[in-house]
Protein backbone atom coordinates (compact mmCIF):
# COMPACT_ATOMS: atom_id res chain seq x y z
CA UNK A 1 -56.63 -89.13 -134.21
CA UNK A 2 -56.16 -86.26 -136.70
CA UNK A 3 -60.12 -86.73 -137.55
CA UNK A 4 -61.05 -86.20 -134.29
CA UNK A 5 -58.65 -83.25 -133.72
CA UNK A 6 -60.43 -81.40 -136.71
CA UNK A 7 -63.82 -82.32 -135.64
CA UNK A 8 -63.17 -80.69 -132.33
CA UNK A 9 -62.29 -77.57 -133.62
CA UNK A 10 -65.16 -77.65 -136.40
CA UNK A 11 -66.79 -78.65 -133.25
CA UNK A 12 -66.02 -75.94 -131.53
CA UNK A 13 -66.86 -72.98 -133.94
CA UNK A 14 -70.07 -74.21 -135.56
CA UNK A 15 -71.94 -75.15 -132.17
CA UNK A 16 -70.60 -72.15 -130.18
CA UNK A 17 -73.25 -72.16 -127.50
CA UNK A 18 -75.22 -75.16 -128.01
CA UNK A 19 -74.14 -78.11 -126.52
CA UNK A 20 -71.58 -79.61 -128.36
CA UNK A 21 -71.35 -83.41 -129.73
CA UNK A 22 -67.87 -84.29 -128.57
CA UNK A 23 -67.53 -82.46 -125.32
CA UNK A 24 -66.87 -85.59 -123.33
CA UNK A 25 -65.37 -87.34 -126.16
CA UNK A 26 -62.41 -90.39 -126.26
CA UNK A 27 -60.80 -88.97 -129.03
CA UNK A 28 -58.65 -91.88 -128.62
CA UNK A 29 -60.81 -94.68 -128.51
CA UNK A 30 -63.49 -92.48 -130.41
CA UNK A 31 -60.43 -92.64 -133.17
CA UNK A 32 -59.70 -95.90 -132.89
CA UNK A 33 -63.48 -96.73 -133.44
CA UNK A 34 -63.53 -94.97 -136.47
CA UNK A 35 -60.83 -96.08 -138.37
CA UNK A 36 -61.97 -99.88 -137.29
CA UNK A 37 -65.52 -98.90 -138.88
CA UNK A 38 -64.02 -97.24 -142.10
CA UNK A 39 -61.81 -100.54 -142.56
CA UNK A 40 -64.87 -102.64 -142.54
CA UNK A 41 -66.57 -100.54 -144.79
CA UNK A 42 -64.23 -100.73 -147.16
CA UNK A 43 -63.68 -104.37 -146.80
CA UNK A 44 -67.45 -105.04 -147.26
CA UNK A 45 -67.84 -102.32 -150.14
CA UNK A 46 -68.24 -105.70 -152.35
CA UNK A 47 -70.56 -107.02 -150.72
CA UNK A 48 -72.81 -104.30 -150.01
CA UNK A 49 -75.83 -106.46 -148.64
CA UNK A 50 -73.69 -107.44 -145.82
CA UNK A 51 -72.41 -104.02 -145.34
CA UNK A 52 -75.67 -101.97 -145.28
CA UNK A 53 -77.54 -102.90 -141.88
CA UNK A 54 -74.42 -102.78 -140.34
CA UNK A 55 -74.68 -98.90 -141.29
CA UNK A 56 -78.19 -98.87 -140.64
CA UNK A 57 -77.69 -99.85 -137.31
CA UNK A 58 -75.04 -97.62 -136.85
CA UNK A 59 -76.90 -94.61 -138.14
CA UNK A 60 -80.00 -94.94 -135.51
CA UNK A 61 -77.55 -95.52 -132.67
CA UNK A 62 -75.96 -92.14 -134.23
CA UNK A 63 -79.30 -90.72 -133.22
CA UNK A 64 -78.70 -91.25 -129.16
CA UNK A 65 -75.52 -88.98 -129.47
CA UNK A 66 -77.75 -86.31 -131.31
CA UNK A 67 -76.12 -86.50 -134.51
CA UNK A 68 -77.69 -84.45 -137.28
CA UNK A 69 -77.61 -84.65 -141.05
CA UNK A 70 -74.72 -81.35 -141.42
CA UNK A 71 -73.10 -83.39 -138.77
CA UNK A 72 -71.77 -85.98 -141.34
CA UNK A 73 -70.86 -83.11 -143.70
CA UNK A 74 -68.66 -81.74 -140.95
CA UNK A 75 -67.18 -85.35 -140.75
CA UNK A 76 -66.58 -85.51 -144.76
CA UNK A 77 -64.52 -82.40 -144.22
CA UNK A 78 -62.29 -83.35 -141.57
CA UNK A 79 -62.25 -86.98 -142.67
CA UNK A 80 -60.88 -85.71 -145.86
CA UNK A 81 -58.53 -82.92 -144.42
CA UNK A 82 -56.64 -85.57 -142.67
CA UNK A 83 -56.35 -88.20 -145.11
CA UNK A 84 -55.09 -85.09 -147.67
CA UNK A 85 -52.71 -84.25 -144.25
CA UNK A 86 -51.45 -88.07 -143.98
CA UNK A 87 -50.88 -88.78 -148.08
CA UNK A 88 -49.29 -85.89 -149.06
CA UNK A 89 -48.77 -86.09 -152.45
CA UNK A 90 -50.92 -89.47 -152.87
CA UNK A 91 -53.60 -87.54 -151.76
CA UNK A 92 -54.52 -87.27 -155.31
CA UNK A 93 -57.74 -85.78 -157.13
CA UNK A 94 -59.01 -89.28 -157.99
CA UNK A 95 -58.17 -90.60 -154.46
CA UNK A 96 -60.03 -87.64 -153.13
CA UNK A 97 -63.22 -88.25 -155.62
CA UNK A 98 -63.23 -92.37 -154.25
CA UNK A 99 -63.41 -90.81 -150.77
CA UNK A 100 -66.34 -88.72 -151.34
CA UNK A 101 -68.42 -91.11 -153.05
CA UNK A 102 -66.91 -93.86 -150.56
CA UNK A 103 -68.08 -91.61 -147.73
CA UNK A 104 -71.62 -90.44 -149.13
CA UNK A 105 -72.47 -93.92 -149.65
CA UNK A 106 -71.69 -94.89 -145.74
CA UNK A 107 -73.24 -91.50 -144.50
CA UNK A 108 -76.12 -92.15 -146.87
CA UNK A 109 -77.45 -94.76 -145.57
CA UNK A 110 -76.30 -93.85 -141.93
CA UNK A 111 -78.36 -90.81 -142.38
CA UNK A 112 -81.80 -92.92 -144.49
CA UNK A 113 -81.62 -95.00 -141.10
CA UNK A 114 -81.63 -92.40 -138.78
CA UNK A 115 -84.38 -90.30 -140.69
CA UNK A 116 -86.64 -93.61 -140.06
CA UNK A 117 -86.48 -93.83 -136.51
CA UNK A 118 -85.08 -96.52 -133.76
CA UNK A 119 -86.18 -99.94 -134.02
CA UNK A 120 -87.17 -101.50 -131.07
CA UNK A 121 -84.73 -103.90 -129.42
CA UNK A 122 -82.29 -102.86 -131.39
CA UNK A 123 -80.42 -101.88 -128.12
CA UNK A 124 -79.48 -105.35 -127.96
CA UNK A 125 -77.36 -104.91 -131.10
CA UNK A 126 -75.55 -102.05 -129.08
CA UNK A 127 -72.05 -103.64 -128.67
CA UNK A 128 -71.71 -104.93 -132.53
């Protein structure tokens, strides 16, 4: 939940007026989801085909909650504040370096998919 807590305050001070993207947010379950997804990703990182149009998929959806490109910069930040927070000492340069290029590659091609539009019907794929 430490993600979540960060991107609320991020949240918080970079929106100020405008609407913000996790007003009415589950941190818990909104937590839970994205741990579940980063697992995944990393499971799948070799096997990439597999991997991608799940992210493209997720990316457009991304789009119904308003999510903007600096939006997954503001993610990277607090993604990587609270893995440093939770390793400690692990939290090591090189670990740090695998996250970022771990994490550009997923918000990548979340963010190629999103530039391209919905596809239709994809609604059905909603629940994946």
């Amino acid at each position: 939940m430490r993600v979540y807590n960060i991107l609320l305050r991020a949240d918080r001070m970079s929106w100020g007026q405008s609407m913000p993207l996790f007003s009415e947010l589950d941190v818990e379950g909104q937590s839970e989801r994205l741990m579940q997804m980063i697992g995944c990703a990393i499971d799948q990182l070799p096997d990439l085909e597999s991997l991608i149009p799940v992210l493209q998929v997720l990316g457009r959806r991304h789009l119904m909650y308003n999510v903007m490109p600096h939006h997954y910069e503001i993610m990277a930040s607090a993604l990587l504040s609270a893995l440093a927070g939770a390793l400690g000492e692990e939290f090591t340069p090189s670990v740090s370096h695998a996250w970022v290029k771990v994490y550009g590659l997923l918000a990548k091609v979340m963010m190629d998919a999103a530039a391209a539009g919905p596809v239709e019907d994809e609604w059905l794929y909603a629940f994946i």
